[in-house]
C-alpha atoms as a PDB file:
ATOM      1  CA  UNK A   1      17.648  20.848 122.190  1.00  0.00           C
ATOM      2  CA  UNK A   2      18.383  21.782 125.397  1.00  0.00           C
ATOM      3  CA  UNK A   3      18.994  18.382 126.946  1.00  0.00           C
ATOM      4  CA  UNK A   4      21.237  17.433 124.428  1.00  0.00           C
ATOM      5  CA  UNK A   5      22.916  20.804 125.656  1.00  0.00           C
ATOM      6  CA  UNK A   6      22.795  21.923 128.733  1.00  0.00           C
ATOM      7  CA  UNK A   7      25.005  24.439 128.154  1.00  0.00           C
ATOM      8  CA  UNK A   8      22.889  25.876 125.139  1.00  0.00           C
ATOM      9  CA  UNK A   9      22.526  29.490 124.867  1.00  0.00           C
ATOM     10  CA  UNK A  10      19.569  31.458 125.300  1.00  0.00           C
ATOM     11  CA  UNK A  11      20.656  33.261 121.684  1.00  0.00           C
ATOM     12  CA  UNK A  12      20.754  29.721 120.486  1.00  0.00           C
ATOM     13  CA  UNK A  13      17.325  28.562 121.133  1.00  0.00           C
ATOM     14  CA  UNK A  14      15.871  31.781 120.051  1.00  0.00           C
ATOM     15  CA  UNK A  15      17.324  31.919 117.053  1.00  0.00           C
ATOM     16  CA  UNK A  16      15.884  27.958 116.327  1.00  0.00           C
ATOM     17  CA  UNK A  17      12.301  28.884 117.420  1.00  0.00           C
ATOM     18  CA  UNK A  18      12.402  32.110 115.585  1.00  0.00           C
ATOM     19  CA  UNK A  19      11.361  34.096 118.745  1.00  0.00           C
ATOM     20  CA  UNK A  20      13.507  37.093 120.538  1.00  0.00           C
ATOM     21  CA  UNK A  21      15.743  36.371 123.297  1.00  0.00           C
ATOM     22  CA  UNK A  22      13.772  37.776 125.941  1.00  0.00           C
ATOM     23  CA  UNK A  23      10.629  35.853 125.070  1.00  0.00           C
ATOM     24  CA  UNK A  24      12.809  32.804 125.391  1.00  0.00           C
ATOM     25  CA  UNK A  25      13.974  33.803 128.951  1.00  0.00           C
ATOM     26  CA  UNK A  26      11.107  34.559 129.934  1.00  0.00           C
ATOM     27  CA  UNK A  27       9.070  31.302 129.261  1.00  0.00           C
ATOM     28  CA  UNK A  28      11.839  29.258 130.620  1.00  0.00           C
ATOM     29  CA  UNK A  29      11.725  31.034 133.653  1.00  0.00           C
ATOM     30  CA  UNK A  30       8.551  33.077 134.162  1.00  0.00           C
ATOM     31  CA  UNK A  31       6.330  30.269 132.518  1.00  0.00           C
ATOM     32  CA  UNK A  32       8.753  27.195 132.665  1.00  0.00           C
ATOM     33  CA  UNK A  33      10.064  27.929 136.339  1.00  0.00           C
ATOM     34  CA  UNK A  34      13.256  26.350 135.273  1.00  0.00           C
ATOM     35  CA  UNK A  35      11.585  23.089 135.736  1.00  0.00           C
ATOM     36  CA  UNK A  36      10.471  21.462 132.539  1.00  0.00           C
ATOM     37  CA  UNK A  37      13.349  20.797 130.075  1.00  0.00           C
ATOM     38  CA  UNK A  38      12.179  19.643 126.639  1.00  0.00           C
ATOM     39  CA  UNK A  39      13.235  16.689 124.747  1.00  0.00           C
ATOM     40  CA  UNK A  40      12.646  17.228 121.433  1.00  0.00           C
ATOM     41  CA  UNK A  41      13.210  20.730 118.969  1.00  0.00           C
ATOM     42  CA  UNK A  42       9.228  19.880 118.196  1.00  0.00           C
ATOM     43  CA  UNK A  43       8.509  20.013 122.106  1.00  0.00           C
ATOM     44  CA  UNK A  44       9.959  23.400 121.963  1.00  0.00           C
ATOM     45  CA  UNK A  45       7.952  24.305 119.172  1.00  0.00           C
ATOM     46  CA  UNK A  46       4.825  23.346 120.116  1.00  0.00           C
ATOM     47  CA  UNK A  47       5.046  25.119 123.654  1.00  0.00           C
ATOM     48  CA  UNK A  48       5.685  28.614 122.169  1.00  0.00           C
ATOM     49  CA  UNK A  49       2.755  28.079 119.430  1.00  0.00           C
ATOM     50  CA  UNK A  50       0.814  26.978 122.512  1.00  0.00           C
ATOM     51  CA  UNK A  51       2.179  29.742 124.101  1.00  0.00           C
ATOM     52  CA  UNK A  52       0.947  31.976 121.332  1.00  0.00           C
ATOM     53  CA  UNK A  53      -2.505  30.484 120.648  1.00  0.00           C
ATOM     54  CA  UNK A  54      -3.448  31.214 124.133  1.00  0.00           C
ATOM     55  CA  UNK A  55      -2.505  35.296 124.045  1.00  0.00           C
ATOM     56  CA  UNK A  56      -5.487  37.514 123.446  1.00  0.00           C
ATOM     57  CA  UNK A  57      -5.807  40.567 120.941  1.00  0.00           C
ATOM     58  CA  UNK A  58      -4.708  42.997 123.917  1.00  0.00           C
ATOM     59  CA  UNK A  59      -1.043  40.686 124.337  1.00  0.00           C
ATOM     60  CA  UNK A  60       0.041  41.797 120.645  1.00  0.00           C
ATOM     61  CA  UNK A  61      -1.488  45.483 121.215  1.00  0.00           C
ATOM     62  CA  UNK A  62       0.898  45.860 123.864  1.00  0.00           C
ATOM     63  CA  UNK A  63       3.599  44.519 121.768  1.00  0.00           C
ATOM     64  CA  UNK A  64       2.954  46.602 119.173  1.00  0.00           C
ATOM     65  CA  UNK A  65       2.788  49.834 121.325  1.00  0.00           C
ATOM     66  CA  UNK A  66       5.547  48.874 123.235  1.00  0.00           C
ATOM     67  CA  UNK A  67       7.805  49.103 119.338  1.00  0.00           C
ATOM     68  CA  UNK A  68       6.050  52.328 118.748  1.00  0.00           C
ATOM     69  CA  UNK A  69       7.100  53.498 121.382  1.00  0.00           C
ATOM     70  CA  UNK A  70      10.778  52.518 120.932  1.00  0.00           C
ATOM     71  CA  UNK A  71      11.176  53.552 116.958  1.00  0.00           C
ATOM     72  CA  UNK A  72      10.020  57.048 118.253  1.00  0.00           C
ATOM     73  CA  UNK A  73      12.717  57.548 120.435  1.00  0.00           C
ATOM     74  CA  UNK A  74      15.087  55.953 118.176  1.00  0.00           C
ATOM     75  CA  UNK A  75      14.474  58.547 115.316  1.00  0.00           C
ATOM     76  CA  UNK A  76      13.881  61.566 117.803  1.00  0.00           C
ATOM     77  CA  UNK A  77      17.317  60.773 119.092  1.00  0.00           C
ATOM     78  CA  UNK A  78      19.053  60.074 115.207  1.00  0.00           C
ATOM     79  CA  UNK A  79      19.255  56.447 116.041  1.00  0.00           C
ATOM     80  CA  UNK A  80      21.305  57.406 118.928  1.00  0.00           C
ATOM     81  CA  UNK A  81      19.166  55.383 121.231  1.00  0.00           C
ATOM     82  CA  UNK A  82      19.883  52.396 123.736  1.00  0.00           C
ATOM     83  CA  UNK A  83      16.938  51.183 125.865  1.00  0.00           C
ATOM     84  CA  UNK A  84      17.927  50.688 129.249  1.00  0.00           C
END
């Protein structure tokens, strides 16, 4: 995917993987450096279950928490809330 465009958006390839942007941007960079540019849509797709498979029980907690968190503040403000 993203060497048959290099110009490929970081929206793009999440939406294709099914994943959130951030997650996206993060293993390219944090976990990827940047370096390793896939070949295939399947390459892609096997990293990020890989990816998955190796979190523990404590990865999704935080996750989890970390939407709590959010949809709290979201209805005490009326839905008037933008994270920053």
């Amino acid at each position: 995917m993203i060497m048959d465009n290099r110009r490929i958006k970081i929206r793009e390839i999440a939406e294709a993987v099914g994943i959130s942007r951030e997650l996206v941007c993060h293993i390219l960079t944090e976990e990827l450096g940047m370096r390793k540019l896939f070949i295939e849509n399947e390459e892609v797709i096997a990293f990020v279950d890989a990816y998955f498979a190796k979190q523990d029980a404590q990865y999704y907690l935080n996750g989890l928490k970390g939407w709590e968190h959010r949809w709290k503040k979201c209805i005490d403000l009326k839905g008037d809330y933008v994270e920053k």
